[in-house]
C-alpha atoms as a PDB file:
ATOM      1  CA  UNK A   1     123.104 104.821  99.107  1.00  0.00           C
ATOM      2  CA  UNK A   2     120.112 105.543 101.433  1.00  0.00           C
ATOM      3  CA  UNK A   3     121.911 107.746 103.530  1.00  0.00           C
ATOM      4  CA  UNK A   4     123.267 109.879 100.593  1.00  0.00           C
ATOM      5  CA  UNK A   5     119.659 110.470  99.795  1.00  0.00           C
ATOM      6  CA  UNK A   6     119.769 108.287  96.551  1.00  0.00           C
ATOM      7  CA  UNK A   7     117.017 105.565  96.594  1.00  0.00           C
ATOM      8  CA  UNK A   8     117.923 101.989  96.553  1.00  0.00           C
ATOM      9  CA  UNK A   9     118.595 100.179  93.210  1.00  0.00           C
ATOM     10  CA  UNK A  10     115.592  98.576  91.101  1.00  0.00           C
ATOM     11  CA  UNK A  11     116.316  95.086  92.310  1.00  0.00           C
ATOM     12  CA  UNK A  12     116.237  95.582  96.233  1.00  0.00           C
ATOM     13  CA  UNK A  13     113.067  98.005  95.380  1.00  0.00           C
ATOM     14  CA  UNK A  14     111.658  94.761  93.833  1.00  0.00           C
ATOM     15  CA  UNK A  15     112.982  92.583  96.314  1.00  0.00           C
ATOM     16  CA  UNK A  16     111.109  94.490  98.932  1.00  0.00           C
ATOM     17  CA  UNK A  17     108.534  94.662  96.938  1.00  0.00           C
ATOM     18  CA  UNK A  18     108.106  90.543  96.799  1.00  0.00           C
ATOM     19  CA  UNK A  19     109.129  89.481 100.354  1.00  0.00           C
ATOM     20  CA  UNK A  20     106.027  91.985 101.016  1.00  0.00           C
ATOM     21  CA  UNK A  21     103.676  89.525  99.304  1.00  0.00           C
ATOM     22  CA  UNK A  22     101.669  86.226 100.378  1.00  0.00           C
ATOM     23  CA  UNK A  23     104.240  83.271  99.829  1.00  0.00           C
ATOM     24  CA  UNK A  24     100.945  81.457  99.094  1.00  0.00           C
ATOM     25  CA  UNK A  25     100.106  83.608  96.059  1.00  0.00           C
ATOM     26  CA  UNK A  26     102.730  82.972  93.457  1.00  0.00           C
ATOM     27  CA  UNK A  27     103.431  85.389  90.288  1.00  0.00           C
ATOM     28  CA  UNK A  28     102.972  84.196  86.868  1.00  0.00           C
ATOM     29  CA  UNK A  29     106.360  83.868  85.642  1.00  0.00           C
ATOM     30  CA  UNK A  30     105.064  86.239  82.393  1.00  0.00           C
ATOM     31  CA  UNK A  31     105.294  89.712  82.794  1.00  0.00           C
ATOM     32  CA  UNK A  32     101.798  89.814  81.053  1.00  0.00           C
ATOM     33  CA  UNK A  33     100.318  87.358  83.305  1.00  0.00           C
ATOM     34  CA  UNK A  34     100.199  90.107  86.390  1.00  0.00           C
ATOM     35  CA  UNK A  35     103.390  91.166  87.655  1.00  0.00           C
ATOM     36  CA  UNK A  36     103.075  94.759  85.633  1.00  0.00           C
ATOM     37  CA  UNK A  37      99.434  95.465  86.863  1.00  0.00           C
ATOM     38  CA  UNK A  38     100.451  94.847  90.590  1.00  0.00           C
ATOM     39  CA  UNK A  39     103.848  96.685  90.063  1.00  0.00           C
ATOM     40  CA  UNK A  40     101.699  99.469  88.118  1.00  0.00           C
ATOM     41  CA  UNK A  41      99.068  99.371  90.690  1.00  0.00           C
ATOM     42  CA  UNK A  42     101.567 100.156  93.524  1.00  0.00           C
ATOM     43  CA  UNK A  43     103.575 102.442  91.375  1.00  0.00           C
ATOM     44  CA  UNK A  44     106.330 100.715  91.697  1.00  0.00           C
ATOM     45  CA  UNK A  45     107.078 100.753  87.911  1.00  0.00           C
ATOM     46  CA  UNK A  46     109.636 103.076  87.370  1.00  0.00           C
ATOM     47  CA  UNK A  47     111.250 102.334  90.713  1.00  0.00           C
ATOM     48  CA  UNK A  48     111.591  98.203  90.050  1.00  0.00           C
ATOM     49  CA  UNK A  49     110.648  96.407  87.172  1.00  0.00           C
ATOM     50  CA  UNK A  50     109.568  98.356  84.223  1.00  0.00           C
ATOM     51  CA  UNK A  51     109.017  96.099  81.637  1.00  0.00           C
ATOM     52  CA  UNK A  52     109.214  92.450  80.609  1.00  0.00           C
ATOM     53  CA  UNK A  53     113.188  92.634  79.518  1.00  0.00           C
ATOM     54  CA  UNK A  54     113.797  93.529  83.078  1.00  0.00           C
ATOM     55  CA  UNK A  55     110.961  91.057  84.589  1.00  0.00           C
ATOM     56  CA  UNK A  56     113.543  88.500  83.349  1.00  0.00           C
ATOM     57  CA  UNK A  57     116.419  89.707  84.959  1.00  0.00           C
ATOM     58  CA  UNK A  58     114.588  90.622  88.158  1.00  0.00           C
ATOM     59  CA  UNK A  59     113.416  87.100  88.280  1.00  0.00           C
ATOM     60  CA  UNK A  60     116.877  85.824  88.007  1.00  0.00           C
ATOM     61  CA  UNK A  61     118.206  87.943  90.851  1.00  0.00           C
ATOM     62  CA  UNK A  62     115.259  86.884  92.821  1.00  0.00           C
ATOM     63  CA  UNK A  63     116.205  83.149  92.099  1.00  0.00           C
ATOM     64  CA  UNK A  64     119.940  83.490  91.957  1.00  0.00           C
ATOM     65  CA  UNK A  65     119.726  86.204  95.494  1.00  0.00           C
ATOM     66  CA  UNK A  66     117.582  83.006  97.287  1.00  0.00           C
ATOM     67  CA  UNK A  67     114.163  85.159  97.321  1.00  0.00           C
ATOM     68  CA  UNK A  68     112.347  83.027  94.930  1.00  0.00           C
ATOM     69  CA  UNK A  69     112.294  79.680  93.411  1.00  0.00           C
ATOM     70  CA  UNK A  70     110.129  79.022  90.067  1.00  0.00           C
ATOM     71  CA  UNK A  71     108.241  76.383  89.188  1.00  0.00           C
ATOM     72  CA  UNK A  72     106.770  75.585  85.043  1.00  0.00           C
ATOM     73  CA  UNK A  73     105.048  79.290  85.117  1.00  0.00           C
ATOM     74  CA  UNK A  74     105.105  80.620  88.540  1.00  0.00           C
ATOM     75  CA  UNK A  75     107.592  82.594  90.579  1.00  0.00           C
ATOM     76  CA  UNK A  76     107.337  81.736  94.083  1.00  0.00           C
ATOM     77  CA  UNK A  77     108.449  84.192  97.159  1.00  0.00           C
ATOM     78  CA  UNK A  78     110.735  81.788  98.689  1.00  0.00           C
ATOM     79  CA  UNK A  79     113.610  83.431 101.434  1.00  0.00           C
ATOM     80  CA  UNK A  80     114.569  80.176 103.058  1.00  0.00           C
ATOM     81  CA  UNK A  81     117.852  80.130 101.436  1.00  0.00           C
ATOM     82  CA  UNK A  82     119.051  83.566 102.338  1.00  0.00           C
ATOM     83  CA  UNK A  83     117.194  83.293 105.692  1.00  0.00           C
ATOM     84  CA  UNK A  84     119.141  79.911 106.343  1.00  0.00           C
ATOM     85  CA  UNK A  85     122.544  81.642 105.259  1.00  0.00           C
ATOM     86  CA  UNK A  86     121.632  84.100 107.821  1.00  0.00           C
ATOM     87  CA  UNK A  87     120.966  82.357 110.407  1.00  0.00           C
ATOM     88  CA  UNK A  88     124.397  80.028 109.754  1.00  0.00           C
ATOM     89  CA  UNK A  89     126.266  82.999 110.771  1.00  0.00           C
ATOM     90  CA  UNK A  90     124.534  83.342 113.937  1.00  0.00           C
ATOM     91  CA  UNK A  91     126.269  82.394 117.438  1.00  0.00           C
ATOM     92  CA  UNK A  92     124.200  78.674 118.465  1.00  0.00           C
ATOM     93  CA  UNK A  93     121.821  80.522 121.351  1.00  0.00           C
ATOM     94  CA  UNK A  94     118.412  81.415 122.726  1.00  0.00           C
ATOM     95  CA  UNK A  95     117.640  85.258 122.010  1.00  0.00           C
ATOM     96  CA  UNK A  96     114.076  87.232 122.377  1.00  0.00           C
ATOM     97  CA  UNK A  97     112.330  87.167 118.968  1.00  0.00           C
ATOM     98  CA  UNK A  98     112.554  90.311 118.736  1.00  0.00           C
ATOM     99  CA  UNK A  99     116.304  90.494 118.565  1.00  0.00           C
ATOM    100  CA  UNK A 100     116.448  87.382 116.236  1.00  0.00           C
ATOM    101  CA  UNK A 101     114.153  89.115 113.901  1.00  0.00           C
ATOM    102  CA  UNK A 102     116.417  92.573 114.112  1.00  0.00           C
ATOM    103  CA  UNK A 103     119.475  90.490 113.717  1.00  0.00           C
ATOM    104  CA  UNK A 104     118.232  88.787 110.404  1.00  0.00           C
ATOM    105  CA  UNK A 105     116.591  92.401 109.053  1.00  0.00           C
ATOM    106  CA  UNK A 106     119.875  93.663 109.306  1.00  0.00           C
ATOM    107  CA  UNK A 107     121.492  91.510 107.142  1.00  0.00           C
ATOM    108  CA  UNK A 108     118.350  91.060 104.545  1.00  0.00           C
ATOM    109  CA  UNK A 109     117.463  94.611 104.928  1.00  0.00           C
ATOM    110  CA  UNK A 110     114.680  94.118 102.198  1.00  0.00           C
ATOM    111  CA  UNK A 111     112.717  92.441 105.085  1.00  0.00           C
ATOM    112  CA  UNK A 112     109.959  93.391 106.957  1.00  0.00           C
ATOM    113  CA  UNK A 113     111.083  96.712 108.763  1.00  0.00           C
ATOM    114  CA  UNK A 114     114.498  96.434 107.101  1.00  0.00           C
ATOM    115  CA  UNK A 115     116.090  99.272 105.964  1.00  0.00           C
ATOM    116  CA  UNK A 116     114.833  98.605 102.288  1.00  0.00           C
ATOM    117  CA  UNK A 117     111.626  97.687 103.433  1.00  0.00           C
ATOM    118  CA  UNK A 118     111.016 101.084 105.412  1.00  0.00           C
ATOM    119  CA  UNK A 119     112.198 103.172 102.305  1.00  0.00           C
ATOM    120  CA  UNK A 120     109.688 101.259 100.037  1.00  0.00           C
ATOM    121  CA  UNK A 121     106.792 101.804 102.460  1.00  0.00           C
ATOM    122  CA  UNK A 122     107.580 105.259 103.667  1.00  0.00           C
ATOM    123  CA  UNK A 123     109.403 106.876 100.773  1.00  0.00           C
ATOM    124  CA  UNK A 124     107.440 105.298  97.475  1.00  0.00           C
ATOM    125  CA  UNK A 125     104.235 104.532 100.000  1.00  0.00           C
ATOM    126  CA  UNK A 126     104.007 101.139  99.317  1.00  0.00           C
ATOM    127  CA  UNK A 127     102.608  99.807 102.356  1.00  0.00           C
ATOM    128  CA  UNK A 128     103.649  95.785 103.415  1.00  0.00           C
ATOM    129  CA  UNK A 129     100.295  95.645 105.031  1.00  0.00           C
ATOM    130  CA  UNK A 130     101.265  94.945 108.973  1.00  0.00           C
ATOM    131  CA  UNK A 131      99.642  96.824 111.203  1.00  0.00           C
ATOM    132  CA  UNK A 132     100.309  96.320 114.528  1.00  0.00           C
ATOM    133  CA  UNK A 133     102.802  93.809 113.904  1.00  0.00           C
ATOM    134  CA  UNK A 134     106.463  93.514 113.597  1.00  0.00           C
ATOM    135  CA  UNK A 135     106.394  91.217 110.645  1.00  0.00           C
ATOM    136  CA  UNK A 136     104.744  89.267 108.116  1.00  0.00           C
ATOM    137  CA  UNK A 137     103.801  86.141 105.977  1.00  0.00           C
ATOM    138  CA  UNK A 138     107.165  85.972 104.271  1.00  0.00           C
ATOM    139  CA  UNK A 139     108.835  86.016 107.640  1.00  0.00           C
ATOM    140  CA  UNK A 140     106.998  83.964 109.485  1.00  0.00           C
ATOM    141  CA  UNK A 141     106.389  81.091 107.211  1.00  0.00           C
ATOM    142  CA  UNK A 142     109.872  80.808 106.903  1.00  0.00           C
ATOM    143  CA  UNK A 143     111.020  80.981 110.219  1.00  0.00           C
ATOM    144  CA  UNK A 144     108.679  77.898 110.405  1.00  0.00           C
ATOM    145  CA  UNK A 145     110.598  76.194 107.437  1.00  0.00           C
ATOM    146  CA  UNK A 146     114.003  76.657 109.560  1.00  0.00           C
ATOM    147  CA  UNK A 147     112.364  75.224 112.899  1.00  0.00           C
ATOM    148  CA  UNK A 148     111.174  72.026 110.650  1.00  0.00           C
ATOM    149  CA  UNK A 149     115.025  71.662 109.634  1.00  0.00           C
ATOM    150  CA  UNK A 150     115.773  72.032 113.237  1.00  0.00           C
ATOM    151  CA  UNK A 151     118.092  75.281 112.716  1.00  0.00           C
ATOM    152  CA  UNK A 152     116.091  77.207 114.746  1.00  0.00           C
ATOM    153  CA  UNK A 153     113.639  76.637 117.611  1.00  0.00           C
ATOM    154  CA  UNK A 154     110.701  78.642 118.266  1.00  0.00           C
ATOM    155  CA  UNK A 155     109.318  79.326 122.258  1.00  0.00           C
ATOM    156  CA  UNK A 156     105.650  80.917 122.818  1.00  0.00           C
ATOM    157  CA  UNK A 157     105.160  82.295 126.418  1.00  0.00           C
ATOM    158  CA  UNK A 158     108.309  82.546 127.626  1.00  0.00           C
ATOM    159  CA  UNK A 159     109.347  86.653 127.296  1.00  0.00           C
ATOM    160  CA  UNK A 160     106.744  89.323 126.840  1.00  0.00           C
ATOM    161  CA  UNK A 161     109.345  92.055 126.745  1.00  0.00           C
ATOM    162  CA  UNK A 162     110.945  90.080 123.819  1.00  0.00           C
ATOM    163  CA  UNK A 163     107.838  89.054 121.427  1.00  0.00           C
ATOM    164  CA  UNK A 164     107.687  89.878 117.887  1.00  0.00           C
ATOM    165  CA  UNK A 165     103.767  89.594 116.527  1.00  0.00           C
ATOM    166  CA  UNK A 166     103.869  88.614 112.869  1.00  0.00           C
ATOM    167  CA  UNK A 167     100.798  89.535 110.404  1.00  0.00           C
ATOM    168  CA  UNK A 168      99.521  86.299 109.266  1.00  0.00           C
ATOM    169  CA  UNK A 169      96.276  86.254 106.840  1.00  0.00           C
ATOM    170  CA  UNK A 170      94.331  89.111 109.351  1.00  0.00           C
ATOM    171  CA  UNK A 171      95.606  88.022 112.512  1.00  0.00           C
ATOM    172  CA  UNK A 172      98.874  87.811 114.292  1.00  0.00           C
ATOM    173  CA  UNK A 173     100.661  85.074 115.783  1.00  0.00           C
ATOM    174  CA  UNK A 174     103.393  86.035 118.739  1.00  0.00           C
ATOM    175  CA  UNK A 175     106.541  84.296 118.926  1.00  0.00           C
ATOM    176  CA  UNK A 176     108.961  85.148 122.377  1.00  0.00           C
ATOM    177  CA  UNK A 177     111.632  83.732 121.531  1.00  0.00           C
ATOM    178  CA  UNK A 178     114.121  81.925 119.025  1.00  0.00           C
ATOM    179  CA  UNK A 179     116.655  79.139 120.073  1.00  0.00           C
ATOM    180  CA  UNK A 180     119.711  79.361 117.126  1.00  0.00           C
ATOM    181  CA  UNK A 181     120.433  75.897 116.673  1.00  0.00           C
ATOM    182  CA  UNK A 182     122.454  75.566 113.904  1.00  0.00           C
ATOM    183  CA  UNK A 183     125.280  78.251 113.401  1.00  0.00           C
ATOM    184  CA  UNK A 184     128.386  78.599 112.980  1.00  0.00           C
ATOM    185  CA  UNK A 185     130.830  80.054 115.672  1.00  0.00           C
ATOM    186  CA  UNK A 186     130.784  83.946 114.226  1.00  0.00           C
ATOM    187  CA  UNK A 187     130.657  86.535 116.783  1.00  0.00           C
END
């Protein structure tokens, strides 16, 4: 309960935590392997995952939530599937990015400037490493995934007001708008 001034619980802590990272730099899958010297380097420790007991579970949330898949030894940040559910409860239309982007960090809140997100960076100064933009890697990449399934349809140049500027590798890339293509019929 953010509002209530309690934090949020370990696992969206950690889940902001990971959607904040490169989804081209995967985790070793052992606790040893890296995980607790990032975690402890961000002091995120006490807040998230504290030891390799809850690595485990964490990992399984992250899997089971659809923020990771794992391959022999790595953890991968993966959101397609919870980004995908997301979007499948969108109305089939064209918005500005930026209110496709607000829409989905509503209902992932652990998302670049989610609610989650903002705690994490503000509150425990962990910061997602944006800049100027609106989002990031995590985003972006898979908003790319979604257009290659053709749920979603990405315009360039076609609303200013609307653009959303995602940080990608130490540049930005600007997106004006997002066609839902796939969706069900919720309001």
């Amino acid at each position: 309960d953010l509002e209530g001034g309690d934090g949020p619980s370990d696992v969206a802590v950690g889940l902001a935590w990971l959607t904040s990272r490169n989804p081209r730099e995967p985790l070793a899958k052992s606790w040893d392997d890296g995980p607790n010297e990032e975690l402890q380097r961000l002091n995120l420790l006490e807040h998230s995952v504290l030891n390799q007991t809850q690595w485990g579970h964490f990992r399984r949330w992250a899997f089971d939530l659809g923020f990771a898949t794992e391959s022999k030894d790595r953890l991968h940040v993966d959101i397609e599937p919870v980004m995908a559910a997301s979007v499948r409860e969108m109305r089939a239309t064209r918005v500005t990015a930026k209110t496709f982007v607000d829409k989905v960090v509503k209902a992932i809140p652990v998302l670049d400037r989610g609610l989650i997100a903002d705690y994490v960076e503000t509150q425990l100064e962990v910061p997602r490493g944006l800049g100027d933009a609106v989002a990031g890697h995590v985003l972006y990449h898979t908003i790319r995934r979604l257009e290659a399934r053709k749920m979603v349809e990405l315009e360039r140049g076609a609303d200013a007001r609307g653009t959303v500027a995602f940080a990608i590798q130490g540049d930005s890339v600007a997106i004006d708008a997002v066609t839902v293509l796939e969706a069900t019929d919720a309001t």
